[in-house]
Protein backbone atom coordinates (compact mmCIF):
# COMPACT_ATOMS: atom_id res chain seq x y z
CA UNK A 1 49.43 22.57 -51.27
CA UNK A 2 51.49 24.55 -53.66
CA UNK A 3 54.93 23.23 -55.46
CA UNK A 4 58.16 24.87 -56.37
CA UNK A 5 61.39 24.13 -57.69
CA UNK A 6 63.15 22.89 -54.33
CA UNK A 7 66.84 22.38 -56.45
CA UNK A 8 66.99 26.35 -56.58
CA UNK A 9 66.68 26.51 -53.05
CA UNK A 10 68.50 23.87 -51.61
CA UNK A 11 65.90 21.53 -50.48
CA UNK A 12 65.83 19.23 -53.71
CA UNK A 13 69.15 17.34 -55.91
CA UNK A 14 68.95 19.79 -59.71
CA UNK A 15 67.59 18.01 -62.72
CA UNK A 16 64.59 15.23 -62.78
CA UNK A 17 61.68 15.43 -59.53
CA UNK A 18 62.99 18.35 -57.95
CA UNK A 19 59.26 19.67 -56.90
CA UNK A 20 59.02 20.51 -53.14
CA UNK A 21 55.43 20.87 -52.09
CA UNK A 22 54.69 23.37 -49.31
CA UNK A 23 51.59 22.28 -47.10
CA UNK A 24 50.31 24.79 -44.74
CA UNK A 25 50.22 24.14 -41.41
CA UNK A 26 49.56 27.01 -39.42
CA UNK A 27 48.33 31.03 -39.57
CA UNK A 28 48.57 34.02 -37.66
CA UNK A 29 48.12 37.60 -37.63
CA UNK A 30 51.39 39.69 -39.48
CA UNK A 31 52.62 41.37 -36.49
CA UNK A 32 54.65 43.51 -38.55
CA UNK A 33 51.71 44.43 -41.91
CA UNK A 34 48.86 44.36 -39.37
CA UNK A 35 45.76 44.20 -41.05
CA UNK A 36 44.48 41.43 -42.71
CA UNK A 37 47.81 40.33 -44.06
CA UNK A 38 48.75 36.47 -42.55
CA UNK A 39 52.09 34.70 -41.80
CA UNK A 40 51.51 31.31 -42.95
CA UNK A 41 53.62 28.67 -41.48
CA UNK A 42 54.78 25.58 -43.77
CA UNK A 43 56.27 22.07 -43.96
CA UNK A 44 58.46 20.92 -47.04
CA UNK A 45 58.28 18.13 -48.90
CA UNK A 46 59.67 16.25 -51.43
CA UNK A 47 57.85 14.64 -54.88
CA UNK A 48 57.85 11.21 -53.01
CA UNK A 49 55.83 13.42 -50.32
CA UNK A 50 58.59 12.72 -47.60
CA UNK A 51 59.68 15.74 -45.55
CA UNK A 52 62.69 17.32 -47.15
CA UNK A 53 65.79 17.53 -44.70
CA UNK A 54 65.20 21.17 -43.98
CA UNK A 55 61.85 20.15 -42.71
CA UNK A 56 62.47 20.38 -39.02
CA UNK A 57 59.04 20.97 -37.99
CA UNK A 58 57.18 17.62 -38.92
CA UNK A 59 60.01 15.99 -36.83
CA UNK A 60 59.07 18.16 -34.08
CA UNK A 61 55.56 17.51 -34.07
CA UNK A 62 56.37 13.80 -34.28
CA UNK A 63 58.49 13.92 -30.68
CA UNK A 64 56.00 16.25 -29.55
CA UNK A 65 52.73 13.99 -30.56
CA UNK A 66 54.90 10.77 -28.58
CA UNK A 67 54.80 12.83 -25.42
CA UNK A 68 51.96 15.10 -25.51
CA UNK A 69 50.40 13.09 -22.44
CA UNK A 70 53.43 14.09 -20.45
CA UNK A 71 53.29 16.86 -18.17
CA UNK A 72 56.04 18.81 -18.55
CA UNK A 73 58.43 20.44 -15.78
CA UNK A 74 60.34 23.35 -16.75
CA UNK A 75 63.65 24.97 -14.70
CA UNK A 76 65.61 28.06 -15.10
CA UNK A 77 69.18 28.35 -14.61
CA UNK A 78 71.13 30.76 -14.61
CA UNK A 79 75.53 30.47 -14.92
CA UNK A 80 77.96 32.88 -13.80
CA UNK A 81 81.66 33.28 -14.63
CA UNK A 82 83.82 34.79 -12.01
CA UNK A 83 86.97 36.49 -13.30
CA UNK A 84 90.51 38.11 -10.82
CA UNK A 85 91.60 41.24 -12.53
């Protein structure tokens, strides 16, 4: 885990227990530095170690991990718009 000040990026109130915490969750090759270079994907979250508002992943996961037993049906649509000239 590593910690930064989350007020000077919008993710924490300024003054007293603004530390945000990152905690990895995820790596995968840099498609764009190739190599050995990583993307690292991250949750936020606050000093009480709740996820910070912008942390929409670890909501995510939580639908996801309810209904990961589903089997899931997918459809694709498509929508026109007819206009008279």
């Amino acid at each position: 885990m590593w910690n930064f000040d989350g007020s000077s990026t919008g993710q924490a109130r300024s003054g007293q227990d603004s530390d945000t915490y990152l905690k990895p969750v995820a790596h995968y090759p840099d498609p764009f530095l190739g190599g050995h270079n990583k993307l690292v994907m991250c949750e936020t979250f606050d000093n009480a170690m709740k996820p910070t508002g912008t942390n929409h992943r670890n909501k995510c996961n939580e639908i996801m991990e309810k209904c990961k037993d589903e089997k899931i049906w997918l459809g694709m649509e498509q929508e026109y718009l007819l206009l008279d000239r």
